[in-house]
N, C-alpha and C. Protein backbone atom coordinates (compact mmCIF):
# COMPACT_ATOMS: atom_id res chain seq x y z
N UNK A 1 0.84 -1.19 0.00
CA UNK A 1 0.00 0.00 0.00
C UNK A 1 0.88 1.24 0.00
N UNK A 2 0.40 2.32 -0.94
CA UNK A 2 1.25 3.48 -0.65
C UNK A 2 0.96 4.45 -0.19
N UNK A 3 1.98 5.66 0.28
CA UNK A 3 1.43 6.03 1.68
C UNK A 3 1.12 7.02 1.07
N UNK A 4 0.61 8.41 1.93
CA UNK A 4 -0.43 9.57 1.73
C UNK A 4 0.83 10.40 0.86
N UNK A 5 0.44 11.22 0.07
CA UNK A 5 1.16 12.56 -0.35
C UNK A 5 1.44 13.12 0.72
N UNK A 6 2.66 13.70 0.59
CA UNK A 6 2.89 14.93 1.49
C UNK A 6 1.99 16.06 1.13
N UNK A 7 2.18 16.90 2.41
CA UNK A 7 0.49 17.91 2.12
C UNK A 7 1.63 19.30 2.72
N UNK A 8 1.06 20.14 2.37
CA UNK A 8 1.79 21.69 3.28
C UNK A 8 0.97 21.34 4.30
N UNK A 9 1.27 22.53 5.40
CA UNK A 9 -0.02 22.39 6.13
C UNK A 9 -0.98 23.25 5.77
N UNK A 10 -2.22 23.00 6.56
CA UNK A 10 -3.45 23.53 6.43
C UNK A 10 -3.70 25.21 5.74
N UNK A 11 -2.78 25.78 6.63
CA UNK A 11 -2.89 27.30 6.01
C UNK A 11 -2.77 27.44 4.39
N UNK A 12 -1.66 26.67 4.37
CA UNK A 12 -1.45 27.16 2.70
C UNK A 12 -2.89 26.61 1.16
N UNK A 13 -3.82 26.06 1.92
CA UNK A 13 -5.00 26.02 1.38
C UNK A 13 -6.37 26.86 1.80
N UNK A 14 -5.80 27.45 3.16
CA UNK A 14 -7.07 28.31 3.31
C UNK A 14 -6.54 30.29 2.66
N UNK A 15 -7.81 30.94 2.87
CA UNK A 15 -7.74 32.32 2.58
C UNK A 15 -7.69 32.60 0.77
N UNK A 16 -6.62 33.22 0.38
CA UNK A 16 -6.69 33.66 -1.09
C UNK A 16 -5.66 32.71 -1.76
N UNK A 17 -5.62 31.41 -1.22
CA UNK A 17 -4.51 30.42 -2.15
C UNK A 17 -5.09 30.22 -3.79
N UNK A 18 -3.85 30.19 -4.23
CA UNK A 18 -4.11 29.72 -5.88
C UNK A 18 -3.82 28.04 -5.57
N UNK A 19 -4.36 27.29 -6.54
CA UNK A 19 -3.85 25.52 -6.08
C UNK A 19 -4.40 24.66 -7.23
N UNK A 20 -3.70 24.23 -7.40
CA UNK A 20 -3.92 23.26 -9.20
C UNK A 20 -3.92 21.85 -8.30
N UNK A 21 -5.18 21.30 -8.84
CA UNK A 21 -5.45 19.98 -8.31
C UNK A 21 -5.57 19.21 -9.12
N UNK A 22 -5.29 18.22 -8.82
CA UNK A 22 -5.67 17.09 -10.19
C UNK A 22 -6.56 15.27 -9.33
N UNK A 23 -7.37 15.32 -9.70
CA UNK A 23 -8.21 14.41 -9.27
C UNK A 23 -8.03 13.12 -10.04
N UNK A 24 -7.39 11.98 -9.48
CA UNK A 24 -7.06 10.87 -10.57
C UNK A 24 -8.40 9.32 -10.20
N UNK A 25 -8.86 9.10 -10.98
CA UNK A 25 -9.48 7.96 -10.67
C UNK A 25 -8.86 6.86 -10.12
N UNK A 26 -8.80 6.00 -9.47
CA UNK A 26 -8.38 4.46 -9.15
C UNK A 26 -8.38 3.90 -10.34
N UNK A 27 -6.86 3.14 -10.35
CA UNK A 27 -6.36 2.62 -11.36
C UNK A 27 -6.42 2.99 -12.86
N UNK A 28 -6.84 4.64 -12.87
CA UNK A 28 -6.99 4.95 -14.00
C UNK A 28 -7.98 4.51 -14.79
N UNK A 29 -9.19 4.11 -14.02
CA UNK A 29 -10.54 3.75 -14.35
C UNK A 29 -11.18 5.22 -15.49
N UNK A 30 -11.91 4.29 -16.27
CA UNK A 30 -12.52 5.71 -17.46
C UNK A 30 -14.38 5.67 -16.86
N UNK A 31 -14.48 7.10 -17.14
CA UNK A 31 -15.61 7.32 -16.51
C UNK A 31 -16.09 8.14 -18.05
N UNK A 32 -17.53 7.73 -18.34
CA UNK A 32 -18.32 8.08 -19.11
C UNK A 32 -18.56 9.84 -19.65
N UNK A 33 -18.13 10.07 -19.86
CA UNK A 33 -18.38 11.86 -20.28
C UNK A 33 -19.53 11.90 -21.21
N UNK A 34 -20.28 13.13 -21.33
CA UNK A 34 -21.17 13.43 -21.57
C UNK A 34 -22.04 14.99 -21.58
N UNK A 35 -22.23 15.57 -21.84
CA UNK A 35 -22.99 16.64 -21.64
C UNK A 35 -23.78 16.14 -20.37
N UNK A 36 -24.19 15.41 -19.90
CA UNK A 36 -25.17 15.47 -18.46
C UNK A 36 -24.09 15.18 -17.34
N UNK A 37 -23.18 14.60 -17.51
CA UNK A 37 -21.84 14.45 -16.80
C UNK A 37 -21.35 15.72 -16.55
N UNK A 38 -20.93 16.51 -17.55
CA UNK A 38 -20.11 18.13 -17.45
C UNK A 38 -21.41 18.67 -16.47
N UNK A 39 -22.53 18.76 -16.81
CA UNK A 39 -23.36 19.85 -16.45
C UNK A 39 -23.61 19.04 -15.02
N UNK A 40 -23.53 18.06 -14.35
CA UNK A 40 -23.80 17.50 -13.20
C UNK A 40 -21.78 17.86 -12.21
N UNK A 41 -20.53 17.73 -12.75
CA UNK A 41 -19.57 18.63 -12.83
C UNK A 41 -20.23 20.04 -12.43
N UNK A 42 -20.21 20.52 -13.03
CA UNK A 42 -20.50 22.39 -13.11
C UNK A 42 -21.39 22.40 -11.78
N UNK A 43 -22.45 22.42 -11.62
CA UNK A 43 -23.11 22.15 -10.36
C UNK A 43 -22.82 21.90 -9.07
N UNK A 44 -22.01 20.52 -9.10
CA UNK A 44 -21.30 20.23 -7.84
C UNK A 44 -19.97 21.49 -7.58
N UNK A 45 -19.56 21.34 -8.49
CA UNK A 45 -18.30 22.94 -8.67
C UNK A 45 -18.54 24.00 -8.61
N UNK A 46 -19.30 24.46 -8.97
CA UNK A 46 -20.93 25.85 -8.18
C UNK A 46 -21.11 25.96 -6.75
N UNK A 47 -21.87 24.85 -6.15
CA UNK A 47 -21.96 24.42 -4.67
C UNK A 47 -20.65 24.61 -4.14
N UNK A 48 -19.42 24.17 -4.45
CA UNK A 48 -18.39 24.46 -3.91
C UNK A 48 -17.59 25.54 -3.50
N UNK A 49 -17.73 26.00 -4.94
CA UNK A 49 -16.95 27.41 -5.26
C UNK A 49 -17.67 28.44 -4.14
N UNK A 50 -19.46 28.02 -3.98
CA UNK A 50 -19.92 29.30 -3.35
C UNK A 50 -19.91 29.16 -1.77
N UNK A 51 -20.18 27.90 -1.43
CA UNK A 51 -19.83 27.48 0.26
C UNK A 51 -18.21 27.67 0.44
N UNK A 52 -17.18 27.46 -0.20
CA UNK A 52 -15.77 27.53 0.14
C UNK A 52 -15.43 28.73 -0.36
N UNK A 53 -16.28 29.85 -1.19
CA UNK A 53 -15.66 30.70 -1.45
C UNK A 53 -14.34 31.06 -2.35
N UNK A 54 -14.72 30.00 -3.31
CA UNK A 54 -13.89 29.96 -4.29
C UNK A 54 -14.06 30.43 -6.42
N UNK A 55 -12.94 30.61 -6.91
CA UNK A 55 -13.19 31.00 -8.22
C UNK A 55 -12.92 29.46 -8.73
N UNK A 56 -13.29 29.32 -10.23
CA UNK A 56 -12.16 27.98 -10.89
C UNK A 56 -11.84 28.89 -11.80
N UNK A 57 -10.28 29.44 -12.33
CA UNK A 57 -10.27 30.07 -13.90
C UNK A 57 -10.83 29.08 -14.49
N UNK A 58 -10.17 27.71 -14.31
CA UNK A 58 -10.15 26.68 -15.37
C UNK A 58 -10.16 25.64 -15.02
N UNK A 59 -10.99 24.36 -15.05
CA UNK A 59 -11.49 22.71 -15.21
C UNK A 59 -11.52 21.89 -16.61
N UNK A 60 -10.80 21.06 -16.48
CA UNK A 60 -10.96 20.23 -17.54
C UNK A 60 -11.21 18.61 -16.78
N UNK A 61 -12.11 18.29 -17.46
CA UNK A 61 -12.36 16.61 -17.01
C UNK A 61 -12.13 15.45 -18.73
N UNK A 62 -11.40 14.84 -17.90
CA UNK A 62 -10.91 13.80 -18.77
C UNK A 62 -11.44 12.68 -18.53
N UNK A 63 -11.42 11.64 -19.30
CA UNK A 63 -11.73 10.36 -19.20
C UNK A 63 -11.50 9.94 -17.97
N UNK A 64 -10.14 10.02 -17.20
CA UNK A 64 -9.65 9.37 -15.80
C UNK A 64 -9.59 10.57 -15.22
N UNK A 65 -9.42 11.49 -15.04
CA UNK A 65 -9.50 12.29 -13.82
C UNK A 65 -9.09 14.16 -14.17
N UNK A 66 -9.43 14.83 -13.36
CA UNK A 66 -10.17 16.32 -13.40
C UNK A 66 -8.59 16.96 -12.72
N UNK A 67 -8.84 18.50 -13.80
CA UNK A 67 -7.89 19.43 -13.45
C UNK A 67 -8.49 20.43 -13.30
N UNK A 68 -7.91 21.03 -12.13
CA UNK A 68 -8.82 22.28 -11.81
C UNK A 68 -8.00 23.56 -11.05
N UNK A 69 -8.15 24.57 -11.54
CA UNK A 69 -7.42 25.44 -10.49
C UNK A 69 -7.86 26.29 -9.55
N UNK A 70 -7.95 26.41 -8.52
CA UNK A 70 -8.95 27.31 -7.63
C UNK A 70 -8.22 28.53 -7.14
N UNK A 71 -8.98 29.63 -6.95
CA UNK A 71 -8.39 30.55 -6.57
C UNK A 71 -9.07 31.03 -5.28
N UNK A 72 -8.36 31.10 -3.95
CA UNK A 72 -9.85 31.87 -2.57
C UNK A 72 -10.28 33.30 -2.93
N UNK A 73 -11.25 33.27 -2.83
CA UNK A 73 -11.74 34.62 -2.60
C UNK A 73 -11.52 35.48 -1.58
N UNK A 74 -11.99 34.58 -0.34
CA UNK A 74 -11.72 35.19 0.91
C UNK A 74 -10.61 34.89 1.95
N UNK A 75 -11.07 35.15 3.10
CA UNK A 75 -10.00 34.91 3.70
C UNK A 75 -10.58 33.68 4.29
N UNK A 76 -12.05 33.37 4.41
CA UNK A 76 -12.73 32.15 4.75
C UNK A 76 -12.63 30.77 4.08
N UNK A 77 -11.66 31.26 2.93
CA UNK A 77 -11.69 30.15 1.77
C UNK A 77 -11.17 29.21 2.58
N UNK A 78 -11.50 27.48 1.99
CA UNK A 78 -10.66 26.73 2.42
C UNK A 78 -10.77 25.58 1.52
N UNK A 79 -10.11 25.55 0.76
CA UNK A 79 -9.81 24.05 -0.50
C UNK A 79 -9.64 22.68 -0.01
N UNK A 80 -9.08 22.57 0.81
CA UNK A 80 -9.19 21.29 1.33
C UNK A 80 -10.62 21.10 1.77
N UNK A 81 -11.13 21.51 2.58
CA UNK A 81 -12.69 21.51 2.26
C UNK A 81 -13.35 21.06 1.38
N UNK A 82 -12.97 22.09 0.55
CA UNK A 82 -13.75 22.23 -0.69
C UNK A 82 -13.28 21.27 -1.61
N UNK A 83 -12.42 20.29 -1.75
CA UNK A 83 -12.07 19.58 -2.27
C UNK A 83 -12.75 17.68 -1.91
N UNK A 84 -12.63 17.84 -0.65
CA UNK A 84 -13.45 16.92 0.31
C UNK A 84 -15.01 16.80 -0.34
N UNK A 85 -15.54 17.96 -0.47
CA UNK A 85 -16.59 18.27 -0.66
C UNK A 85 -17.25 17.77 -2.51
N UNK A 86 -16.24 18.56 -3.14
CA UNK A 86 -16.27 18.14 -4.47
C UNK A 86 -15.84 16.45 -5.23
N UNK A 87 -14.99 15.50 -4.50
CA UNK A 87 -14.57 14.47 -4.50
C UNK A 87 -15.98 13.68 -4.07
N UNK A 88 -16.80 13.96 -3.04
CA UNK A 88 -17.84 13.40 -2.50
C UNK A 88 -18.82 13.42 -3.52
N UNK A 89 -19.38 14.65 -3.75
CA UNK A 89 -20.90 14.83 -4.28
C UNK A 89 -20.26 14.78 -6.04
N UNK A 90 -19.73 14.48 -6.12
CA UNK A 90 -19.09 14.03 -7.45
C UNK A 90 -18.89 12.64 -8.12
N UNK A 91 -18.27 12.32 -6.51
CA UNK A 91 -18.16 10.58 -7.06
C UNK A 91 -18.77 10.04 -6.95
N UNK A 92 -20.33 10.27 -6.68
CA UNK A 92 -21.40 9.93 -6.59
C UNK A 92 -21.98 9.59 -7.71
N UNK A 93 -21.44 10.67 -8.84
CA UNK A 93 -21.85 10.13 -10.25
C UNK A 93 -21.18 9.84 -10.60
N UNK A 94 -19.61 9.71 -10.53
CA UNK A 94 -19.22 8.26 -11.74
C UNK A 94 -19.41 7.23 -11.11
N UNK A 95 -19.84 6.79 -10.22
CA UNK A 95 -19.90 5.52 -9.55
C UNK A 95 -20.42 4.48 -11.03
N UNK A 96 -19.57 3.00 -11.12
CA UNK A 96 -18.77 2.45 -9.88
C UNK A 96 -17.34 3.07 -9.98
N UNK A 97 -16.73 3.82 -10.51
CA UNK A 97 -15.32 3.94 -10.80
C UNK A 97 -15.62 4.96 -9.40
N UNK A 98 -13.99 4.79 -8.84
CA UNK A 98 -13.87 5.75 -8.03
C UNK A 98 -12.45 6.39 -7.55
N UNK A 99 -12.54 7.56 -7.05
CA UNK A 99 -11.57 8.38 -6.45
C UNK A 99 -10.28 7.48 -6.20
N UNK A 100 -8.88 7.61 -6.70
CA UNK A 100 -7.72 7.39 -5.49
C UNK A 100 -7.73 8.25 -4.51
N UNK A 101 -7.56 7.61 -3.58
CA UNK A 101 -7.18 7.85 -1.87
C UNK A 101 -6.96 9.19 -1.70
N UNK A 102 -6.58 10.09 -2.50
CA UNK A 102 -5.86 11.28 -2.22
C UNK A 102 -5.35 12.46 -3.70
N UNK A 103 -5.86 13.21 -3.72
CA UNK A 103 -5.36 14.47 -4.72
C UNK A 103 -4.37 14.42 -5.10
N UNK A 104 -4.08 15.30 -5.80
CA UNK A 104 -2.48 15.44 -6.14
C UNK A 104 -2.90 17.04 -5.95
N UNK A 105 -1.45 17.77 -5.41
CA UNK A 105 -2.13 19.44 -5.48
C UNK A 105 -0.71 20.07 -5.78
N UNK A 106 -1.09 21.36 -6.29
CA UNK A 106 0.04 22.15 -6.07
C UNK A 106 -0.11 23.70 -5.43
N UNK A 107 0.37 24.12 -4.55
CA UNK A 107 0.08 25.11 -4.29
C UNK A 107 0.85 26.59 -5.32
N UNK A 108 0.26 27.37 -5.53
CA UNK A 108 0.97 28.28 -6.55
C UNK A 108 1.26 29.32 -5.75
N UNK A 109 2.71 29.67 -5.22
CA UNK A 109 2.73 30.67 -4.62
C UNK A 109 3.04 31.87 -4.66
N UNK A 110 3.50 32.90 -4.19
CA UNK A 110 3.21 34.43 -4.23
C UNK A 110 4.35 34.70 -5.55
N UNK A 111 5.49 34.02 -5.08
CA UNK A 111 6.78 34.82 -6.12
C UNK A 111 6.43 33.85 -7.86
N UNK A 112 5.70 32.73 -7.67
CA UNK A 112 5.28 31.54 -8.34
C UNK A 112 3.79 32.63 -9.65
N UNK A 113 2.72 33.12 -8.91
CA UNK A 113 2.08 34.19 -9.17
C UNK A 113 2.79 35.45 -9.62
N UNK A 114 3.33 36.00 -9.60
CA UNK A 114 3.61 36.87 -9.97
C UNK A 114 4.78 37.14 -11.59
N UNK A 115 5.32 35.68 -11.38
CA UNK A 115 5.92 35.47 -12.47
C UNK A 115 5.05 34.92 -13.32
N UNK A 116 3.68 34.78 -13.16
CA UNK A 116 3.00 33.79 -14.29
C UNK A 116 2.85 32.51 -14.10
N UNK A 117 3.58 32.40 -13.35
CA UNK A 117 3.10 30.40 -13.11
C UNK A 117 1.95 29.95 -13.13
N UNK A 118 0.76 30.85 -12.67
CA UNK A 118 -0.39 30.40 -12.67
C UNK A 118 -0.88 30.21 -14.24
N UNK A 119 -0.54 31.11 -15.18
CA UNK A 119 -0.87 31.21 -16.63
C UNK A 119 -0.26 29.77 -17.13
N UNK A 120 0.77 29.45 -16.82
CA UNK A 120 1.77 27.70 -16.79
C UNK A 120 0.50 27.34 -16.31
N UNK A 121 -0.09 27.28 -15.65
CA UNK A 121 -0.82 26.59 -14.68
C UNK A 121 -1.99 26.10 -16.02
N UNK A 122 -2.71 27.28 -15.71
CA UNK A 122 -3.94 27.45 -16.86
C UNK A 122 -3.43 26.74 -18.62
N UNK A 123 -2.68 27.05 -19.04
CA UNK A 123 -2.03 26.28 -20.11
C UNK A 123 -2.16 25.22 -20.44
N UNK A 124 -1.21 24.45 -19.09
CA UNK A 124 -1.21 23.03 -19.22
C UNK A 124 -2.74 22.72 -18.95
N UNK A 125 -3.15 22.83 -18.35
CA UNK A 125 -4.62 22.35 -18.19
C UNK A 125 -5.62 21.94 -19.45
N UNK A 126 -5.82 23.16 -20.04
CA UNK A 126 -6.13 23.80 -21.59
C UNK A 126 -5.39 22.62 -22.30
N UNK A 127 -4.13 22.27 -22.58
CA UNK A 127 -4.01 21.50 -23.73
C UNK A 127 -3.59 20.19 -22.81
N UNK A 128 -4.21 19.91 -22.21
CA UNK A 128 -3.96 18.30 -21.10
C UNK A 128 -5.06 17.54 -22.71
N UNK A 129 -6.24 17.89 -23.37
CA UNK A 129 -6.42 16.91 -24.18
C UNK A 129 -6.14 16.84 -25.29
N UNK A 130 -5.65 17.57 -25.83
CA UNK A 130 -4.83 17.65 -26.89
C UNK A 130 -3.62 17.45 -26.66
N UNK A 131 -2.48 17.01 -25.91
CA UNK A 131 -1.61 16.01 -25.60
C UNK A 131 -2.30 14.78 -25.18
N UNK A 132 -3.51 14.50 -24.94
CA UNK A 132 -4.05 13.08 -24.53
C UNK A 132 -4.68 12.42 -26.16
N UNK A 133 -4.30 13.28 -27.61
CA UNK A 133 -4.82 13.25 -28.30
C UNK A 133 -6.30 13.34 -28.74
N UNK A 134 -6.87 14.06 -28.19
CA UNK A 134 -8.62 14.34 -27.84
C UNK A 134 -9.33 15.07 -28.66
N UNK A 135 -8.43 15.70 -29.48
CA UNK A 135 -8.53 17.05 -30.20
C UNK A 135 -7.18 17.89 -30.62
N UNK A 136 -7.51 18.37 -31.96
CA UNK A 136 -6.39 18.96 -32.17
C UNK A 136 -5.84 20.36 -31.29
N UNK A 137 -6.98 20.79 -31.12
CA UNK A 137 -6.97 22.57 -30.44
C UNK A 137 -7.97 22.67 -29.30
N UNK A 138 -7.66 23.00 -28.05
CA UNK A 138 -8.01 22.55 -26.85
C UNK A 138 -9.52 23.39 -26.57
N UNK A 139 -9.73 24.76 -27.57
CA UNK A 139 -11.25 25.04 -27.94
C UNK A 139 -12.49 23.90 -28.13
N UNK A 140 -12.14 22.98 -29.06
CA UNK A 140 -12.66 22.22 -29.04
C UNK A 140 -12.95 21.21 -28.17
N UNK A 141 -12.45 21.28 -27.26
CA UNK A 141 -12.58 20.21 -26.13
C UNK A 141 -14.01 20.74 -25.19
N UNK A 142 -14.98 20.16 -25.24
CA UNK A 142 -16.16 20.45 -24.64
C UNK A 142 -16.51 20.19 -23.28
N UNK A 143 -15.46 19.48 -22.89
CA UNK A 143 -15.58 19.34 -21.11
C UNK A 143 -14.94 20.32 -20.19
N UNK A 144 -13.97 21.31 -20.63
CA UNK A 144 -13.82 22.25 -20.07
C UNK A 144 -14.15 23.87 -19.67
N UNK A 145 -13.79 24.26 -18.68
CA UNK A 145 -14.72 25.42 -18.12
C UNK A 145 -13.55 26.31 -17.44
N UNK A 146 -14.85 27.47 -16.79
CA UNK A 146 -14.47 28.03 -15.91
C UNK A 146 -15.76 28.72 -14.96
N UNK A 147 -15.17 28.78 -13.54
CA UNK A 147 -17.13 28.67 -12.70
C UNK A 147 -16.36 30.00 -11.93
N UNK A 148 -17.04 31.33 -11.84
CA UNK A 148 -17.38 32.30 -10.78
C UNK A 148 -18.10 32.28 -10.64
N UNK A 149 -19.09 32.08 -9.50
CA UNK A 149 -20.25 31.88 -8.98
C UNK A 149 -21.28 33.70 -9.33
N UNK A 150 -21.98 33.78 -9.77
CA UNK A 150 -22.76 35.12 -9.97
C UNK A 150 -21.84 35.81 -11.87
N UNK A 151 -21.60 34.61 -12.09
CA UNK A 151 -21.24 35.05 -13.38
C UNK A 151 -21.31 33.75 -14.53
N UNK A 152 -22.77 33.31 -14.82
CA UNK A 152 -22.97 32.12 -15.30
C UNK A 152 -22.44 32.20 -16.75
N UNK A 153 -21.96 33.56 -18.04
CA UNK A 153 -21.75 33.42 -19.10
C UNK A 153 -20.58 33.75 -19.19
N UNK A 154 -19.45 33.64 -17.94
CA UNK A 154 -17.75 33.68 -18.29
C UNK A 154 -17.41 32.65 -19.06
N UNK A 155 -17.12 32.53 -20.32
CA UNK A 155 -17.00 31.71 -21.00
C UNK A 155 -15.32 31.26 -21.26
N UNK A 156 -14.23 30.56 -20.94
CA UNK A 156 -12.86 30.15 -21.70
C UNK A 156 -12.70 30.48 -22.76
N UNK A 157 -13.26 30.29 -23.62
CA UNK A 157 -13.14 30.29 -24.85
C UNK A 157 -13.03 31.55 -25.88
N UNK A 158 -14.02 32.42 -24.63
CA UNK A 158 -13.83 33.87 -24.92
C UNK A 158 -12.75 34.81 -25.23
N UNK A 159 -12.35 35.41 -26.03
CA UNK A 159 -11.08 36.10 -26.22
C UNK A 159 -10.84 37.11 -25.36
N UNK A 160 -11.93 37.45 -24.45
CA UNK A 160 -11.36 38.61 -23.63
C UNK A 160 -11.58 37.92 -22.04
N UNK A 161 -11.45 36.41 -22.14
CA UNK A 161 -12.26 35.75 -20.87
C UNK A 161 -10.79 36.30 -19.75
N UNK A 162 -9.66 36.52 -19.91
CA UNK A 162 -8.36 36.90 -19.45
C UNK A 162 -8.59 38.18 -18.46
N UNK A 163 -9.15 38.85 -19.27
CA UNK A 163 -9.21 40.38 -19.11
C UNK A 163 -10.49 40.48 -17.97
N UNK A 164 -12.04 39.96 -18.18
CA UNK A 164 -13.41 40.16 -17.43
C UNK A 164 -13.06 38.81 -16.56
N UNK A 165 -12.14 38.12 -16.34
CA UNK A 165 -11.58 36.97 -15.07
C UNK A 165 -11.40 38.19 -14.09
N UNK A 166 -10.31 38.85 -14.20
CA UNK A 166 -9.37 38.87 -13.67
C UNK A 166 -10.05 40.47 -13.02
N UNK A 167 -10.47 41.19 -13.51
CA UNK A 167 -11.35 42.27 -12.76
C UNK A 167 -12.87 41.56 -12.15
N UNK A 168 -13.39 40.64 -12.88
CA UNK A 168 -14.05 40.36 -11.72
C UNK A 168 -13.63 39.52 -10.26
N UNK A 169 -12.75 39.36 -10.43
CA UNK A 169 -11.53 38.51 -9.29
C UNK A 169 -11.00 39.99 -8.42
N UNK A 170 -10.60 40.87 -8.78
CA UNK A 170 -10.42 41.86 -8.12
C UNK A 170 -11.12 42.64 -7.57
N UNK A 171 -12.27 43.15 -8.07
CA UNK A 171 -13.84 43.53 -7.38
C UNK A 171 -14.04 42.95 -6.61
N UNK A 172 -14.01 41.44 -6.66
CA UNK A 172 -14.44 40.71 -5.41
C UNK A 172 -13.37 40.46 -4.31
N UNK A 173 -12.33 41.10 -4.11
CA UNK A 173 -11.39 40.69 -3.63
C UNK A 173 -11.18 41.82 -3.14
């Protein structure tokens, strides 16, 4: 059996953390995608975002398992939570496939932010299926998003989605 990930501690997931998670299925089990799948996704990631007080720029769900980056809003934020939370009322619908034991995370930090890492961040995410061969151009990939809660038509795909992110992230902040 192998043992837990190392974790930071607790703080560095609560308040205004940035944190790229990646959710892997057990044994790399494939779970059914679908338009009622994404939109049952989006929902549970809604509920989350607005009880934990969180943004997603960006989610992509793959066959085996979900990338997501969260950003806190507040200082109440707390991802581990909210991650607990989203792993639960989630794996509820791919059942029978289910969760490994434990996340994978990264925390993105201040000097990490400021150089752009988070944009690294958002990137890789964006073309995770088009290196999985899924699609040539990661537009096309229909399982991915982005959720601010009180802003249901922020769209990715949008050419100015960069620009109306990132002031509505600061208004609220």
């Amino acid at each position: 059996m192998k043992g837990k990930l190392p974790r930071l501690p607790a703080e560095y997931y609560r308040g205004r953390a940035y944190v790229f998670w990646t959710h892997t299925t057990e044994k790399r089990a494939r779970f059914d995608l679908g338009a009622e799948l994404h939109l049952q996704f989006r929902e549970v990631l809604l509920h989350a975002c607005v009880r934990y007080a969180l943004a997603t720029p960006i989610y992509c769900i793959m066959p085996d398992h979900i990338h997501l980056l969260w950003i806190g809003r507040s200082q109440d934020s707390d991802q581990q939570k909210a991650t607990a939370f989203l792993r639960k009322y989630f794996g509820k619908r791919i059942v029978p496939v289910r969760w490994q034991a434990q996340p994978h995370d990264h925390v993105v930090r201040e000097q990490e932010r400021q150089s752009g890492r988070h944009v690294d961040t958002s990137n890789y995410i964006l073309a995770n299926p088009v290196r999985a061969g899924l699609v040539e151009r990661w537009e096309q990939y229909p399982w991915l998003g982005a959720i601010v809660p009180g802003f249901p038509d922020l769209d990715r795909r949008d050419p100015d989605f960069a620009e109306r992110f990132w002031k509505i992230i600061e208004k609220g902040m």
